[in-house]
N, C-alpha and C. Protein backbone atom coordinates (compact mmCIF):
# COMPACT_ATOMS: atom_id res chain seq x y z
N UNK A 1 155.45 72.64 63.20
CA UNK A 1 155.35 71.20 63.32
C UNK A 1 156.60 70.63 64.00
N UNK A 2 157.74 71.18 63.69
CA UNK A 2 159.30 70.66 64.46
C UNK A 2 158.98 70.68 65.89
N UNK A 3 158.26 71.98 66.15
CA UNK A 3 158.45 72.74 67.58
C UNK A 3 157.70 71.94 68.17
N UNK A 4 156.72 70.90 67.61
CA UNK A 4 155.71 69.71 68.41
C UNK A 4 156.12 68.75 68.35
N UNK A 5 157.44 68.19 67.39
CA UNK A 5 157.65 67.28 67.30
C UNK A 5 158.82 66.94 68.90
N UNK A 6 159.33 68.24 69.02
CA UNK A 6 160.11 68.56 69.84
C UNK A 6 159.42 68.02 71.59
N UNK A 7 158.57 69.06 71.38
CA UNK A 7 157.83 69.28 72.57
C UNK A 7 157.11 67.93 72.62
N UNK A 8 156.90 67.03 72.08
CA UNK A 8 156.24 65.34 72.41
C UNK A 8 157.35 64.72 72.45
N UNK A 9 158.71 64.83 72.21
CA UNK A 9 159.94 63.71 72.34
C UNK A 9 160.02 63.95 73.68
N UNK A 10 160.23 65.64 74.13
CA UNK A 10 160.82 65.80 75.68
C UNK A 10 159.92 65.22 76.46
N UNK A 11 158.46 65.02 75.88
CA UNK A 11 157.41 64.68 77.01
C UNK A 11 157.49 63.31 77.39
N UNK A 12 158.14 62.68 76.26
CA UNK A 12 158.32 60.67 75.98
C UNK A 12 159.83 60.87 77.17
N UNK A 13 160.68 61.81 76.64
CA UNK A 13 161.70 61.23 77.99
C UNK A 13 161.48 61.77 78.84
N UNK A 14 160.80 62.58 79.58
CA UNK A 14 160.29 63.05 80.66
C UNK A 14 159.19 61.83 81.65
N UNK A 15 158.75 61.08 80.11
CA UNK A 15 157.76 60.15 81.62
C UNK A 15 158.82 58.91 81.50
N UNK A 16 159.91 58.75 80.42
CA UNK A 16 160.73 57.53 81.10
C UNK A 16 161.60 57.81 82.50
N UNK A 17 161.61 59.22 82.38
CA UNK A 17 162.83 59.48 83.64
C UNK A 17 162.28 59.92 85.16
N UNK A 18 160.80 60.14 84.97
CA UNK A 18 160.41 59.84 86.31
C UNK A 18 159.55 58.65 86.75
N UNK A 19 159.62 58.40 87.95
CA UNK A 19 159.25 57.68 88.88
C UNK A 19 158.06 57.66 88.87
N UNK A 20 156.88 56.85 88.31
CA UNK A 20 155.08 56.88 88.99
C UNK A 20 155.43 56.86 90.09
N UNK A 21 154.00 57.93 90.69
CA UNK A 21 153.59 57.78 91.87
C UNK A 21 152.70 57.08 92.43
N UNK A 22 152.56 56.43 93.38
CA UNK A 22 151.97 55.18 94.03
C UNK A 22 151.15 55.81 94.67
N UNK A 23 149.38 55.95 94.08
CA UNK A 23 148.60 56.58 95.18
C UNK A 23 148.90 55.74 96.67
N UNK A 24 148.48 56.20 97.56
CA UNK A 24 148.82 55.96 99.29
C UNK A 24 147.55 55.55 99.36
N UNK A 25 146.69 54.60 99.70
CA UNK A 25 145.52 54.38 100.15
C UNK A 25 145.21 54.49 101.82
N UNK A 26 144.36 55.33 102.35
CA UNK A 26 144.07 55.50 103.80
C UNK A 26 143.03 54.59 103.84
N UNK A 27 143.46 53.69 104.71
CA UNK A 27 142.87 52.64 105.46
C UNK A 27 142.10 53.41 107.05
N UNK A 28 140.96 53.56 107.14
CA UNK A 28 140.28 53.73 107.86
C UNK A 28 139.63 52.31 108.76
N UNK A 29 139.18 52.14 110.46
CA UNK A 29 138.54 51.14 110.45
C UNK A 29 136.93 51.54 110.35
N UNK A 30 136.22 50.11 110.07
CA UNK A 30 134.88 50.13 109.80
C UNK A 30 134.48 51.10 111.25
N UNK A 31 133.36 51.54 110.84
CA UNK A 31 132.67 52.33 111.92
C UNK A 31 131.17 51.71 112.49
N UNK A 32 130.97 50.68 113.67
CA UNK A 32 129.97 49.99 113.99
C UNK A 32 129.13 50.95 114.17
N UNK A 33 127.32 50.26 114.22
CA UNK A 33 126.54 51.16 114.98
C UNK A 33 126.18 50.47 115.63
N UNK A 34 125.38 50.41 117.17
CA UNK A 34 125.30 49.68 117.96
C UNK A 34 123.54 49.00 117.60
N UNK A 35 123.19 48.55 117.75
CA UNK A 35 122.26 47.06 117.78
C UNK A 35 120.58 47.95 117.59
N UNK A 36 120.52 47.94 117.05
CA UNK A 36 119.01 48.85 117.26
C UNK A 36 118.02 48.14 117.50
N UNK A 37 116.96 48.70 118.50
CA UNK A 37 116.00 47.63 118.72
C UNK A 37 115.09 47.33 117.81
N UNK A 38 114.17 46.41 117.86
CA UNK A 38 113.28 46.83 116.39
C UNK A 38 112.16 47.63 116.84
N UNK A 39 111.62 48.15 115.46
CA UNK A 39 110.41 49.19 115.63
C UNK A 39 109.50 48.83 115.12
N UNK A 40 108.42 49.10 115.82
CA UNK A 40 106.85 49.06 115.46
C UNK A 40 106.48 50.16 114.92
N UNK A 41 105.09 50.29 113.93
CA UNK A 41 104.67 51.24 114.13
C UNK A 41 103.58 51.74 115.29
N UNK A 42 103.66 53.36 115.73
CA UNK A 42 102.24 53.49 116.27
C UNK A 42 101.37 54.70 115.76
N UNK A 43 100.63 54.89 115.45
CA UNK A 43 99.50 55.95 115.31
C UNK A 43 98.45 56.23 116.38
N UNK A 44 98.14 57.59 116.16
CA UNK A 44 97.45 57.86 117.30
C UNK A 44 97.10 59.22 116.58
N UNK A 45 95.78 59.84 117.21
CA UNK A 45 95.22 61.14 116.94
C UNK A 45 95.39 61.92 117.74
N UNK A 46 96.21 63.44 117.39
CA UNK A 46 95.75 64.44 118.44
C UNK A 46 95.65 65.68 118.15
N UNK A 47 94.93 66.01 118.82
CA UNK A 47 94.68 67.93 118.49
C UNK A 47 95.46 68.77 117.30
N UNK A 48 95.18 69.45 116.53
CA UNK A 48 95.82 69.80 115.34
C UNK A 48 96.63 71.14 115.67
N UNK A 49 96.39 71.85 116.62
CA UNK A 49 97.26 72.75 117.41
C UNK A 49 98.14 72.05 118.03
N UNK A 50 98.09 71.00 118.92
CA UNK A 50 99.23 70.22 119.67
C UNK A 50 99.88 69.80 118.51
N UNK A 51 100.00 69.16 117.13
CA UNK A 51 100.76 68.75 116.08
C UNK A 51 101.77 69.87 115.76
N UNK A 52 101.18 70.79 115.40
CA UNK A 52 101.91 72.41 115.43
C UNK A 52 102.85 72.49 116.26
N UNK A 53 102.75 72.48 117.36
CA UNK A 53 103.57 72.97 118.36
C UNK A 53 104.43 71.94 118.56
N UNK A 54 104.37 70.47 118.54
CA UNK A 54 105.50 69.45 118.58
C UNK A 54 106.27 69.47 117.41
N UNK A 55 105.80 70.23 116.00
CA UNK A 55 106.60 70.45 114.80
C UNK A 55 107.38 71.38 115.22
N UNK A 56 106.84 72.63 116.13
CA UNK A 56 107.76 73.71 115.79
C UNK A 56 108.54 73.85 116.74
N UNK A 57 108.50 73.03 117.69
CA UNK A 57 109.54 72.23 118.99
C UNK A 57 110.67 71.43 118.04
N UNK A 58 110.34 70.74 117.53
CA UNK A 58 111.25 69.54 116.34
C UNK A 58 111.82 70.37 115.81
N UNK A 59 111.88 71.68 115.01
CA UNK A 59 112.43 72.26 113.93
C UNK A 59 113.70 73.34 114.87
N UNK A 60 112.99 73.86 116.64
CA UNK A 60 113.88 74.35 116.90
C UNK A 60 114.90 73.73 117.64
N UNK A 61 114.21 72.40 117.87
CA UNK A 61 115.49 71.30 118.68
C UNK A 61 116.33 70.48 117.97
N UNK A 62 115.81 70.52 116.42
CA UNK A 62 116.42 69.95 115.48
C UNK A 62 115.96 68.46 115.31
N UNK A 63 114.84 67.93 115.78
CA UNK A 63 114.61 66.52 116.37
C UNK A 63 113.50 66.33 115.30
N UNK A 64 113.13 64.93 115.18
CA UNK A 64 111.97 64.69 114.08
C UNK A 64 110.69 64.24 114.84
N UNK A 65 109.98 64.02 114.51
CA UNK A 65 108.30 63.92 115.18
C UNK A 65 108.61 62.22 116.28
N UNK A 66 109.20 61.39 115.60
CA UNK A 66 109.61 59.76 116.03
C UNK A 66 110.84 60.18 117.32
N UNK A 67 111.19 61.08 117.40
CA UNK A 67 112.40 61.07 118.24
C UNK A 67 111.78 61.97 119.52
N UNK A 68 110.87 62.56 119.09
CA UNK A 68 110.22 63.80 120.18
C UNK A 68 109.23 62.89 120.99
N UNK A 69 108.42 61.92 119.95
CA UNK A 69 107.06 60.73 120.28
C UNK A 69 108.21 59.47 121.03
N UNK A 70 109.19 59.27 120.90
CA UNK A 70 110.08 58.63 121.94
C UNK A 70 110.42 59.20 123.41
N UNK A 71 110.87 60.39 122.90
CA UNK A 71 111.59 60.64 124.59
C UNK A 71 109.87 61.60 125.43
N UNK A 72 109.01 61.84 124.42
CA UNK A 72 107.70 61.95 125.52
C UNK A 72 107.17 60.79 126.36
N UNK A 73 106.89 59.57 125.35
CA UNK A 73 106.83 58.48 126.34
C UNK A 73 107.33 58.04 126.92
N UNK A 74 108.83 57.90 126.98
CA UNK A 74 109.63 57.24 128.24
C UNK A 74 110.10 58.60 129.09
N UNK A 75 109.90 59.55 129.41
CA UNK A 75 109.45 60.57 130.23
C UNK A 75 108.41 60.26 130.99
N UNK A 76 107.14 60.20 130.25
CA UNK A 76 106.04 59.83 130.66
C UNK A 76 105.89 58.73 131.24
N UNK A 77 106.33 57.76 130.78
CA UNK A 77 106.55 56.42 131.78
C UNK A 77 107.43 56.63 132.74
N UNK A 78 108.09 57.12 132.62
CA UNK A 78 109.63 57.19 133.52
C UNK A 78 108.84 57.35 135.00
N UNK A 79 108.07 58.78 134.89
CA UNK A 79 107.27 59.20 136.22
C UNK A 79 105.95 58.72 136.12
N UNK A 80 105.44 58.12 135.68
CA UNK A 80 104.10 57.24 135.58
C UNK A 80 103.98 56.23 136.05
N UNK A 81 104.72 55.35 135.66
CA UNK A 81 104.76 54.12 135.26
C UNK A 81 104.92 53.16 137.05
N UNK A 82 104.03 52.53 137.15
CA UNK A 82 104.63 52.09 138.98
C UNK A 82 105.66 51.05 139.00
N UNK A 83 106.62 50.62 139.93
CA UNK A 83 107.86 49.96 139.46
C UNK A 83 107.35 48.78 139.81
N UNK A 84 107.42 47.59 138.92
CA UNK A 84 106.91 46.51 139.13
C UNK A 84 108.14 45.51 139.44
């Protein structure tokens, strides 16, 4: 019991004789995202083999079905489309 009584006095002058430390806070700035347009939805039907194969295009390009159904149509328009 001495040997604790001991060992809790040194611990009482041990936190009078040091200094707290002042966490440092990292200030980062905000990170914008730029303006997104708004979205509609669209649906549409197609072949259940063509679904397949735009999934397993997505999984090896890493891309989702909305991002693949984007850059097909403005492809598709890109060379389609007559310039008005």
């Amino acid at each position: 019991m001495e040997d604790y009584k001991k060992r809790l006095g040194g611990l009482a002058n041990k936190l009078k004789q040091e200094i707290p430390k002042t966490p440092i806070q990292e200030v980062l700035p905000v990170k914008t995202t730029a303006a997104k347009e708004p979205e509609v939805q669209f649906n549409n039907r197609i072949p259940k083999a063509l679904l397949k194969r735009v999934k397993a295009y997505g999984l090896e390009q890493e891309l989702s079905l909305q991002d693949i159904n984007i850059q097909a149509l403005e492809l598709y328009l890109s060379h389609k489309a007559k310039p008005t």
